[in-house]
Protein backbone atom coordinates (compact mmCIF):
# COMPACT_ATOMS: atom_id res chain seq x y z
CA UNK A 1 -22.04 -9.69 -2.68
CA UNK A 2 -23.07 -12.60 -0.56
CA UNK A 3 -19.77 -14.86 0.36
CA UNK A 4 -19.73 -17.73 2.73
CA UNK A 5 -17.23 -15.74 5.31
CA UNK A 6 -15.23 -18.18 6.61
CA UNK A 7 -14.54 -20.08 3.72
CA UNK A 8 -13.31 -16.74 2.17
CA UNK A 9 -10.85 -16.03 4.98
CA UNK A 10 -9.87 -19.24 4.89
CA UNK A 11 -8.52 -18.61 1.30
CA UNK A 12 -7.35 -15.44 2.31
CA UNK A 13 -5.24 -16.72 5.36
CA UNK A 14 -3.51 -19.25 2.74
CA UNK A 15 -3.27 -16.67 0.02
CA UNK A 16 0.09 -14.93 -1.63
CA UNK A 17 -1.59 -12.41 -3.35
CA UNK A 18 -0.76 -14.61 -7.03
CA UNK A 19 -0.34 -12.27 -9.96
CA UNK A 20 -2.57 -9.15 -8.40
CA UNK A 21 -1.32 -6.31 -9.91
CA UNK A 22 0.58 -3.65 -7.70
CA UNK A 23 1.81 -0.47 -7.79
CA UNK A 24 3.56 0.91 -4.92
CA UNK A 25 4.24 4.70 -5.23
CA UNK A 26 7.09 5.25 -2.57
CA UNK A 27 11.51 6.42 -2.32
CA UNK A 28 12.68 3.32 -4.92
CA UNK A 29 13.45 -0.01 -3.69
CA UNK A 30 17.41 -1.99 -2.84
CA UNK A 31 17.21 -5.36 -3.73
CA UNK A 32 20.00 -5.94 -1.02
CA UNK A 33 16.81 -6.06 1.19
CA UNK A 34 15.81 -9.76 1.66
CA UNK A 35 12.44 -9.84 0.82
CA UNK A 36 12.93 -8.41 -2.32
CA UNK A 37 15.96 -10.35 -3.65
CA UNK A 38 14.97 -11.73 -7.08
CA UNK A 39 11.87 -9.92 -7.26
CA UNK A 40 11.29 -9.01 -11.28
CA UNK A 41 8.82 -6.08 -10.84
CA UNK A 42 9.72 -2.76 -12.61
CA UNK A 43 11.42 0.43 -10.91
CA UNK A 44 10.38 3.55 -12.47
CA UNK A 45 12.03 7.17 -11.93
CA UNK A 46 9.12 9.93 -11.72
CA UNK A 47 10.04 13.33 -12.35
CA UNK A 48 8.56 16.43 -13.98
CA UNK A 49 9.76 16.62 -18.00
CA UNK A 50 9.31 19.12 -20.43
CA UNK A 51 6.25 17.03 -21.67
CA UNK A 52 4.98 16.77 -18.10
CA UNK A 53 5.38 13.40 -16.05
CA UNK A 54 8.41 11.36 -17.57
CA UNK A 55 9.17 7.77 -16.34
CA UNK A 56 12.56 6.45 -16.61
CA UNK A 57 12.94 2.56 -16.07
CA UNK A 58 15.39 1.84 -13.79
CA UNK A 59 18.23 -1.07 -14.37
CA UNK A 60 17.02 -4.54 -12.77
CA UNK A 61 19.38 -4.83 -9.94
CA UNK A 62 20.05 -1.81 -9.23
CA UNK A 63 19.81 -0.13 -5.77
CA UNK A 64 17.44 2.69 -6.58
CA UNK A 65 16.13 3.57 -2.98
CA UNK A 66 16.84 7.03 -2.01
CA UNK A 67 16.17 6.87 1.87
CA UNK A 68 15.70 3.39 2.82
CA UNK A 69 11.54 3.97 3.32
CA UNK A 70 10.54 2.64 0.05
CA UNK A 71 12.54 -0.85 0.89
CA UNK A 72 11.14 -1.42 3.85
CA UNK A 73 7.57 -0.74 2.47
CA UNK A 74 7.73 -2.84 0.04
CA UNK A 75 9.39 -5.55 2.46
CA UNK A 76 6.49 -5.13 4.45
CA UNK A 77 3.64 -5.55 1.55
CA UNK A 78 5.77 -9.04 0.16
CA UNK A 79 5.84 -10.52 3.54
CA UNK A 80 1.81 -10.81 3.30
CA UNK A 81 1.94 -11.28 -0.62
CA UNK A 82 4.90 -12.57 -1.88
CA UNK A 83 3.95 -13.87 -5.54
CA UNK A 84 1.58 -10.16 -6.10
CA UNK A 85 3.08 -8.52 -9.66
CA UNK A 86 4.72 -5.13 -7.94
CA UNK A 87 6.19 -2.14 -10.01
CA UNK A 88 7.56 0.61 -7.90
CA UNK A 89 7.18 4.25 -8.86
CA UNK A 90 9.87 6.37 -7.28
CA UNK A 91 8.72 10.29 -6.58
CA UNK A 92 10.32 10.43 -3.21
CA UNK A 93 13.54 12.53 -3.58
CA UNK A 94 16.76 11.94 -0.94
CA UNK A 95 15.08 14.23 1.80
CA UNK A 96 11.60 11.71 1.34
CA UNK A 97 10.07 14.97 0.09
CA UNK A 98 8.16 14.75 -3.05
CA UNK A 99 5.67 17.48 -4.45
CA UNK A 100 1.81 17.25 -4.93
CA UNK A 101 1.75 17.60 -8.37
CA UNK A 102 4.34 15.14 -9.12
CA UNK A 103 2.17 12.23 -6.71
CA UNK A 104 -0.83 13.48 -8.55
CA UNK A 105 0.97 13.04 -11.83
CA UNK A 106 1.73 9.55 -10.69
CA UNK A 107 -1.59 8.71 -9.54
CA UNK A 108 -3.16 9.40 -12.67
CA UNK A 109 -0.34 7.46 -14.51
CA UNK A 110 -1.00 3.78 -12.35
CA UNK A 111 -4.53 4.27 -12.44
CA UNK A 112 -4.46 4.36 -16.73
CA UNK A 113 -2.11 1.35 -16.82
CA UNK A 114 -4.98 -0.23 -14.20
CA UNK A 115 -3.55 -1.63 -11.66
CA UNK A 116 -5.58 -3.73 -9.10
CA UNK A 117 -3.71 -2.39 -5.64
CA UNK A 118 -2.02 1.13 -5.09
CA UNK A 119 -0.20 1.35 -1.96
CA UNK A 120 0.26 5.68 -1.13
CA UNK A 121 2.42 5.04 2.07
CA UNK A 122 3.03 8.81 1.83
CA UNK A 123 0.59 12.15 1.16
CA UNK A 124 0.20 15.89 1.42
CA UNK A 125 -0.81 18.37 4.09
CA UNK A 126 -1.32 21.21 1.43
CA UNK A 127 -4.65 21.52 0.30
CA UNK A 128 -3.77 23.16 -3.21
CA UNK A 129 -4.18 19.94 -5.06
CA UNK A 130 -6.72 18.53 -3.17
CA UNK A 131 -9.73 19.03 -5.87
CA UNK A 132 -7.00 17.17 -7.94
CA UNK A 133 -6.34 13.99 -5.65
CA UNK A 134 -10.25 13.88 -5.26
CA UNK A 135 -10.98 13.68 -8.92
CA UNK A 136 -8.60 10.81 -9.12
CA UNK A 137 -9.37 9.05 -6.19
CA UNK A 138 -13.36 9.09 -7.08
CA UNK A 139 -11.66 7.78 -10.80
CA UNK A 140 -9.51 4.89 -9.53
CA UNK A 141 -12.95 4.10 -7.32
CA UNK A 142 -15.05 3.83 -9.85
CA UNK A 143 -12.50 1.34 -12.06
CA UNK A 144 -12.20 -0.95 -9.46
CA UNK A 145 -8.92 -0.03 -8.39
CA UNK A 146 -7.80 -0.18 -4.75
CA UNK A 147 -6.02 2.44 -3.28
CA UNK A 148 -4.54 2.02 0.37
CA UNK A 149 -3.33 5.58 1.94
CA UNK A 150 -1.66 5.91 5.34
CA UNK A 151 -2.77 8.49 7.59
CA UNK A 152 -0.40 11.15 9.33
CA UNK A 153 1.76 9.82 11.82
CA UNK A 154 1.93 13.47 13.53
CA UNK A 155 -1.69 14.17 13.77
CA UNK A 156 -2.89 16.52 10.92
CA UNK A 157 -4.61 15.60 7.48
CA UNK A 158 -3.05 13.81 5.14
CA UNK A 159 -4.29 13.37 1.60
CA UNK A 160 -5.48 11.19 0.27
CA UNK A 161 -5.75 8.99 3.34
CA UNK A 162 -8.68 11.25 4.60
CA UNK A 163 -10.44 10.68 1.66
CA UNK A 164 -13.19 7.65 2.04
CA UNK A 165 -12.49 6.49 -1.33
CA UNK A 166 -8.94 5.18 0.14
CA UNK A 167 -8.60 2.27 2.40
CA UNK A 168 -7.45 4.87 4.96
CA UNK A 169 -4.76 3.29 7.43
CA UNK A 170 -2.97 3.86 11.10
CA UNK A 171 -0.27 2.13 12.84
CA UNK A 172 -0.79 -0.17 15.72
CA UNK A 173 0.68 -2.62 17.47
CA UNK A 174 0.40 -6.20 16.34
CA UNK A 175 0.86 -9.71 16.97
CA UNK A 176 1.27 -10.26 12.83
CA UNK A 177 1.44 -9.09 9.63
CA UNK A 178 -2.33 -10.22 8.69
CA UNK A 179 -3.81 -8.63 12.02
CA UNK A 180 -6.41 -5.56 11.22
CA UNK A 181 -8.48 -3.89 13.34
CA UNK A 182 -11.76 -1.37 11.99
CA UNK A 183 -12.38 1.82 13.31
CA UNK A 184 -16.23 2.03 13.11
CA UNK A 185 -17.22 6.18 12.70
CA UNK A 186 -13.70 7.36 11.73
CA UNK A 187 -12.35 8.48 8.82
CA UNK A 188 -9.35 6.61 9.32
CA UNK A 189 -10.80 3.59 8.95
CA UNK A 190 -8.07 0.65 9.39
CA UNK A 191 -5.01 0.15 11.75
CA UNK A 192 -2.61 -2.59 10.61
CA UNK A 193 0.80 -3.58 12.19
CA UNK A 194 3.27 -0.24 12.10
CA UNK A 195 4.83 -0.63 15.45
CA UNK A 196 8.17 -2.24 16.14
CA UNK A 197 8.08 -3.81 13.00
CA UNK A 198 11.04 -5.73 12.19
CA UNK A 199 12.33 -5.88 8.46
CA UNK A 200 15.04 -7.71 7.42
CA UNK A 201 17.79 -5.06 6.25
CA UNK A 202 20.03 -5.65 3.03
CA UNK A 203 23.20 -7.36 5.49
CA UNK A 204 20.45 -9.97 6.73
CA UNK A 205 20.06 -7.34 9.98
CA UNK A 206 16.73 -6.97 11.81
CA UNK A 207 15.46 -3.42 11.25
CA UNK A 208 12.34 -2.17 13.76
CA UNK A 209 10.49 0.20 12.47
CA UNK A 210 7.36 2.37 13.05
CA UNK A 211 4.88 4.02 11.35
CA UNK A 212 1.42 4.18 9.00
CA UNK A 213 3.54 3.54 6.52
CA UNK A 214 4.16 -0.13 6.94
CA UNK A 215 0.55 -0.53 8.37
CA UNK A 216 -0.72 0.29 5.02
CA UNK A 217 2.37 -1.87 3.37
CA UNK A 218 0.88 -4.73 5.46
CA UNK A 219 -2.85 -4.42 4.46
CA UNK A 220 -2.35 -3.51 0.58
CA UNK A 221 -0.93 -6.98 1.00
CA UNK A 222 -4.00 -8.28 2.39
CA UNK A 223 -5.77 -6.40 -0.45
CA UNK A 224 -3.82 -8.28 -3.43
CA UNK A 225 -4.95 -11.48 -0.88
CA UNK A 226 -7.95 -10.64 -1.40
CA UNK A 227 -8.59 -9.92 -4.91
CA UNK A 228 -6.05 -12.86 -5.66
CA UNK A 229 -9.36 -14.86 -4.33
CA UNK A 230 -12.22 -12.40 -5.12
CA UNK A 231 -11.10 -10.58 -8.33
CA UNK A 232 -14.24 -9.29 -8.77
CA UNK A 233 -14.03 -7.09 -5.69
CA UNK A 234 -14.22 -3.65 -6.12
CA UNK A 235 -12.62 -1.14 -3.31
CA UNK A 236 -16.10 -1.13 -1.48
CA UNK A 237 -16.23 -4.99 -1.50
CA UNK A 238 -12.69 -4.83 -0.18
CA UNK A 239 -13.73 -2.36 3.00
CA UNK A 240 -16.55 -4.79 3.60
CA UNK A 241 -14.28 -7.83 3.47
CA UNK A 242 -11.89 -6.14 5.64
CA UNK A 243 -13.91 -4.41 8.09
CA UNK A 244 -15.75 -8.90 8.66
CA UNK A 245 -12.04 -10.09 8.44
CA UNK A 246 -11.25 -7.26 11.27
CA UNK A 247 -14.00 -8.04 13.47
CA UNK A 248 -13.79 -12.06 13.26
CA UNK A 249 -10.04 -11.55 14.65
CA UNK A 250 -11.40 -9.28 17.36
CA UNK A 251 -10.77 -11.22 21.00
CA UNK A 252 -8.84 -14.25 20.60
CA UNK A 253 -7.11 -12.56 17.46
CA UNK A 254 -8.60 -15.81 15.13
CA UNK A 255 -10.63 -16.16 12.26
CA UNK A 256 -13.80 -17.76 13.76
């Protein structure tokens, strides 16, 4: 893929992530939450039925966020692309526990109905379904589908961020929402802005919070950015793209 650089991150700077097709897998969202007042995206309730995964659609409006962490990710991703097409899949449960099977279950779900961004701002330490998360990681690879995974904030493994099919994410501190820096030789390969981040709360309050989890809200943002202007990107274009983007806004923190 040969791209005239600037130019492309030019488009990306000005971009809103227009009709890029997101799923966000995360605790449910409260529209009380400013940056997601009016939003139309679908809220789906993911549970284990007799038949295996059942969805239940969610009433628009309604405050389906468990613990608060799914709002504020997906406050985080719509501050860096505000028009992107989001449906939220809720496995998180009032403890922001959720089992393996049911985010595999999930996984395999968004990545049928084809979705172009999957933000996984959550994972698993076990490694009893990790032959499981690999198969559909390699699968959501090879259809062009973008998954963004954020690493452990405590240290250990955390699937499916370790795998290198992901666009793997830590927290850092940042001036902005668009700033990214590359880790060249680690399996973590991204840092976004997770520290002291402040979200706007549901009674117009600034929230700060911290965590991989809004680093990877912030650059599955920047994904749908980028696929709103290269929708022909596949996840390894995507690394590429924002491994350049990360290094042009090394120093002065600019696109050059």
């Amino acid at each position: 893929m040969k791209l005239d650089m600037k130019k492309t991150f030019q488009s990306i700077l000005l971009g809103t992530g227009s009709d890029v097709r997101v799923a966000v897998i995360d605790s449910g969202i409260n529209p009380q939450f400013p940056g997601l007042r009016g939003r139309v995206g679908k809220v789906f309730d993911c549970f284990h039925g007799a038949k295996g995964l059942e969805l239940n659609e969610l009433p628009f409006g309604e405050n389906s966020d468990r613990t608060g962490h799914g709002s504020l990710v997906q406050s985080c991703l719509v501050s860096v692309a505000p028009e992107a097409r989001i449906d939220h899949f809720r496995v998180l449960d009032e403890n922001n526990i959720s089992d393996s099977s049911l985010l595999c279950y999930v996984l395999d779900h968004v990545i049928d109905k084809g979705y172009q961004v999957i933000n996984v701002s959550l994972g698993t330490s076990s490694e009893y379904h990790v032959p499981w998360l690999v198969a559909l990681m390699k699968r959501a690879y090879e259809s062009n589908i973008v998954v963004v995974a954020a690493c452990s904030n405590v240290g250990n493994w955390l699937y499916p961020a370790t795998f290198t099919y992901c666009v793997s994410v830590n927290a850092m501190s940042a001036a902005h929402a668009m700033q990214v820096r590359f880790h060249s030789g680690s399996v973590i390969e991204f840092s976004g802005l997770g520290v002291n981040v402040p979200v706007a709360g549901p009674s117009d309050q600034s929230i700060f919070v911290s965590g991989s989890s809004y680093a990877a809200a912030h650059i599955s943002g920047l994904c749908a950015r980028i696929l709103e202007v290269k929708p022909e990107c596949g996840p390894l274009d995507v690394k590429v793209l924002l491994r350049e983007y990360a290094q042009s806004m090394e120093g002065e923190g600019q696109v050059a």
